[in-house]
C-alpha atoms as a PDB file:
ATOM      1  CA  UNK A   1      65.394 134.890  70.772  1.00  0.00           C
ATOM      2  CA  UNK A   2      64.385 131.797  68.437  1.00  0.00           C
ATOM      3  CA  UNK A   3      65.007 132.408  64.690  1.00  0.00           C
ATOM      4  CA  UNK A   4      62.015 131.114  63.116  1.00  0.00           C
ATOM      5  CA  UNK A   5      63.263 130.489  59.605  1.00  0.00           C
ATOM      6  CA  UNK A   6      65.921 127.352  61.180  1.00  0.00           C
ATOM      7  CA  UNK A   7      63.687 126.521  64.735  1.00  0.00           C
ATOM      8  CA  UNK A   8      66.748 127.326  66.083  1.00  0.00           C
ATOM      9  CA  UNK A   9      67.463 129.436  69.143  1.00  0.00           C
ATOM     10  CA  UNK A  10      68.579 130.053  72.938  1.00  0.00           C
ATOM     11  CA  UNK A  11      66.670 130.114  76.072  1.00  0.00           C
ATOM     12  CA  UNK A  12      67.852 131.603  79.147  1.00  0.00           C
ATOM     13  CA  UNK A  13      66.523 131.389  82.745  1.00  0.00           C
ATOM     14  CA  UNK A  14      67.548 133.211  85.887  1.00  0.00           C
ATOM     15  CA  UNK A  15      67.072 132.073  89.276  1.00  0.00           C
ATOM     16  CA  UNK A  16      67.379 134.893  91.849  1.00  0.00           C
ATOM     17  CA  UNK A  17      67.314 132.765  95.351  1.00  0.00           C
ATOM     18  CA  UNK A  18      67.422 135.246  98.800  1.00  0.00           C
ATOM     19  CA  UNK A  19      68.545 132.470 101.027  1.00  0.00           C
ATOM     20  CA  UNK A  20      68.731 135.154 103.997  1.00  0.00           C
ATOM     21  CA  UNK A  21      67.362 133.962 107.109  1.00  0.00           C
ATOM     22  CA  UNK A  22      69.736 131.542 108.127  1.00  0.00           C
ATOM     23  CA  UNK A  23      71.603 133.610 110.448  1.00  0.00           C
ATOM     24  CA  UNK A  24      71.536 132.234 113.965  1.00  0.00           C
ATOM     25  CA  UNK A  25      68.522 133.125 116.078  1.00  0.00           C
ATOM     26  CA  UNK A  26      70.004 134.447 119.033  1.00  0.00           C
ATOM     27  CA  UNK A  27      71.784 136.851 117.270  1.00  0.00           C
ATOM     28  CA  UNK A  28      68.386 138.340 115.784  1.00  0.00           C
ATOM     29  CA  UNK A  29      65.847 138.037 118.198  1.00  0.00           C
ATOM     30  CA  UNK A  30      63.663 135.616 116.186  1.00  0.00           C
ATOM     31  CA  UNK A  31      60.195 135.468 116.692  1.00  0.00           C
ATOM     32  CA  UNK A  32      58.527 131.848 116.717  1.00  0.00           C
ATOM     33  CA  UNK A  33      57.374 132.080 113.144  1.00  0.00           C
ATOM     34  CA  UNK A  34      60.614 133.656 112.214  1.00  0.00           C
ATOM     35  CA  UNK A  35      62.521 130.255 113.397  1.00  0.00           C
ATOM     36  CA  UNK A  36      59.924 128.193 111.262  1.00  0.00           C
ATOM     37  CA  UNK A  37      60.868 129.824 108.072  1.00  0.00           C
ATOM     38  CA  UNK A  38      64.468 129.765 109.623  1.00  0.00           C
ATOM     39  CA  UNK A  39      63.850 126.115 109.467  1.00  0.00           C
ATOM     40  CA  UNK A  40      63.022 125.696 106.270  1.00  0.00           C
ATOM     41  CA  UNK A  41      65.704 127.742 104.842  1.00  0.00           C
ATOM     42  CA  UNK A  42      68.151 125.555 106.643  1.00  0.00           C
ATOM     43  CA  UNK A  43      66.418 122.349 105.524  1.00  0.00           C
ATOM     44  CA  UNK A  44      66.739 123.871 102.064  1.00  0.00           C
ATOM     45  CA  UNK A  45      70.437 124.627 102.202  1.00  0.00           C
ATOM     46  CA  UNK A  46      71.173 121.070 103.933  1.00  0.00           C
ATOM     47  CA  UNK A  47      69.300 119.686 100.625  1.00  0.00           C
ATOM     48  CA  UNK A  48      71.180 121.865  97.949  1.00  0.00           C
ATOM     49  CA  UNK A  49      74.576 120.534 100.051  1.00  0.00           C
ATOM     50  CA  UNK A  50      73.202 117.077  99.578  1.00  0.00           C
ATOM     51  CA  UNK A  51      72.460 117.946  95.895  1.00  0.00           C
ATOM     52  CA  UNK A  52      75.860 119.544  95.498  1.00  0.00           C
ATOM     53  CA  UNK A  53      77.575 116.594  96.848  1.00  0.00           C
ATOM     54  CA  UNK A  54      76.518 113.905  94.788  1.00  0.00           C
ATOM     55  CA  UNK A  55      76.382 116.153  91.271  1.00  0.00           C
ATOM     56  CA  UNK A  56      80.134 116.278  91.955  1.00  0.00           C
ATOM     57  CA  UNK A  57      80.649 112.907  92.949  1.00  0.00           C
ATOM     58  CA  UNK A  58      78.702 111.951  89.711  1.00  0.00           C
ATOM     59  CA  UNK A  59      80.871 113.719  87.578  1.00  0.00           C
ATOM     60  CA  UNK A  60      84.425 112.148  89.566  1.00  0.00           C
ATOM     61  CA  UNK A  61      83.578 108.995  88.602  1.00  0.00           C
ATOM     62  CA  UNK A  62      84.671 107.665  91.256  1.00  0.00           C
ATOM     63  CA  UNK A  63      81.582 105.164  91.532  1.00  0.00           C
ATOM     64  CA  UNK A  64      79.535 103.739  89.166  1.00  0.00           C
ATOM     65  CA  UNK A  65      77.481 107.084  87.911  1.00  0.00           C
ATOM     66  CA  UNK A  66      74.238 104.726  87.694  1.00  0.00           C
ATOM     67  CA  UNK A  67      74.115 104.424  91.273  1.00  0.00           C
ATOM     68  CA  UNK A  68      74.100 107.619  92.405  1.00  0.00           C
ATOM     69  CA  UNK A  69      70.869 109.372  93.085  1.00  0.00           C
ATOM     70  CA  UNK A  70      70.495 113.011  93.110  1.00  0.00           C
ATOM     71  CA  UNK A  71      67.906 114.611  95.819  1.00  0.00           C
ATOM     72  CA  UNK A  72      66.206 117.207  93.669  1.00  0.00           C
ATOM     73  CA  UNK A  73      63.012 116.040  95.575  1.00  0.00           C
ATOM     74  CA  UNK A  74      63.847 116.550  98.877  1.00  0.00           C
ATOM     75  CA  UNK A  75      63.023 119.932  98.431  1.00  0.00           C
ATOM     76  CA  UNK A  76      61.387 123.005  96.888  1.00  0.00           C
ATOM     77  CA  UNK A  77      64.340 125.048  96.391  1.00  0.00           C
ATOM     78  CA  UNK A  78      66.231 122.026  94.503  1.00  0.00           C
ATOM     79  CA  UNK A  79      63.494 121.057  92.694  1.00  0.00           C
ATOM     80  CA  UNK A  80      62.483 124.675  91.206  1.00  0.00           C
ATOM     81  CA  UNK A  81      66.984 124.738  90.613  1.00  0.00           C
ATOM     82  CA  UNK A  82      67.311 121.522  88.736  1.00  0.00           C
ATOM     83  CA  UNK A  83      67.809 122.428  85.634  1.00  0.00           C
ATOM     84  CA  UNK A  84      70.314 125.318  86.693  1.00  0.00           C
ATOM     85  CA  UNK A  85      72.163 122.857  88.935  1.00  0.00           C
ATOM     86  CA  UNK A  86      71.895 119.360  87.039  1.00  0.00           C
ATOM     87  CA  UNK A  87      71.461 120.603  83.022  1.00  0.00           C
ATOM     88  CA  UNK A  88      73.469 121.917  80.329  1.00  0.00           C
ATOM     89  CA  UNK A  89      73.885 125.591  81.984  1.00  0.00           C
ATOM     90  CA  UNK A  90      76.262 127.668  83.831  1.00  0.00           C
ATOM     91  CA  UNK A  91      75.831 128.199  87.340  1.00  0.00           C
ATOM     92  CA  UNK A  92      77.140 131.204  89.736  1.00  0.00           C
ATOM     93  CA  UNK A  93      76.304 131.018  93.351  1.00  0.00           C
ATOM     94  CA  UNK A  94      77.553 134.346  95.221  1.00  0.00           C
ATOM     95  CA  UNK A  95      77.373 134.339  98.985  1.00  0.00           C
ATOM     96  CA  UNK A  96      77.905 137.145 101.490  1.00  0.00           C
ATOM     97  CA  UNK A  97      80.685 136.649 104.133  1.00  0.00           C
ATOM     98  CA  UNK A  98      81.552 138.730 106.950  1.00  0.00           C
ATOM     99  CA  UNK A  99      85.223 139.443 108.626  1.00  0.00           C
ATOM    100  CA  UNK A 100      84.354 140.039 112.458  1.00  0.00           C
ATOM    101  CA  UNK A 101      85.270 137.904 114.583  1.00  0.00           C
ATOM    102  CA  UNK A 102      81.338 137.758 115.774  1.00  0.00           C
ATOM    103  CA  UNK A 103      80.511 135.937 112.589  1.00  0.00           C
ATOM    104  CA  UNK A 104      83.013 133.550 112.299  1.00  0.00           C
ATOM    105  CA  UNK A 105      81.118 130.555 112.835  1.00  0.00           C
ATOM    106  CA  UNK A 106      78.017 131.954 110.455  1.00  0.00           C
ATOM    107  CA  UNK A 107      80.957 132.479 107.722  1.00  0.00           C
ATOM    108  CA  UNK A 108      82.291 129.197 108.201  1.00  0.00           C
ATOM    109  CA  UNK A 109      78.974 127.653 107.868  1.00  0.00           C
ATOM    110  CA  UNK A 110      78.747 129.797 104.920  1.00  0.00           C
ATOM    111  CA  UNK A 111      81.713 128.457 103.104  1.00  0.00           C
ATOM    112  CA  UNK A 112      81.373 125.025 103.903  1.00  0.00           C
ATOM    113  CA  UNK A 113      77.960 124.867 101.530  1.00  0.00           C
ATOM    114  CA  UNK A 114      79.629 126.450  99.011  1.00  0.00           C
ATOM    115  CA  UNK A 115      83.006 124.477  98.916  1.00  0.00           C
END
């Protein structure tokens, strides 16, 4: 809502992202163009890691904050996210997680992107 008598205002933007699909393809049955999109998702997630990992090194300071380049470009998920991951916003990722023993590598995986 933007007051028009100041030009002042807030603007808010929700990104609903299904990353399903990066479950392991034995377990499903994929068919060939089910691993290509399989593919991508995972490319995707190995990107917003990469994107993950330097925004929080940035903000350590543990090395010079000029040098470090963050990999919005490297793909479409990250670029359409930047401004939820990289500007002045608040972010919630929520990620389902399984307690069988049968999953335990898929959960792991899981937790690993988000931690």
């Amino acid at each position: 809502m933007i007051n028009n008598d100041t030009k002042t205002g807030k603007i808010s933007v929700i990104n609903l992202v299904d990353l399903a699909g990066s479950e392991n393809a034995n377990q499903t049955g994929a068919t060939r163009e089910r691993l290509k999109k399989k593919c991508a998702i995972n490319k995707s997630l190995i990107v917003l890691g990469s994107v993950i990992e330097a925004l929080a090194e940035k903000l350590s300071g543990k090395d010079n904050k000029n040098d470090i380049v963050i990999p919005y470009r490297d793909s479409a998920l990250t670029r359409i996210l930047q401004n939820a991951l990289g500007g002045n916003s608040k972010t919630v990722m929520v990620c389902a997680l399984s307690p069988a023993a049968v999953n335990y590598e898929e959960t792991l995986s899981t937790l690993s992107l988000f931690l």
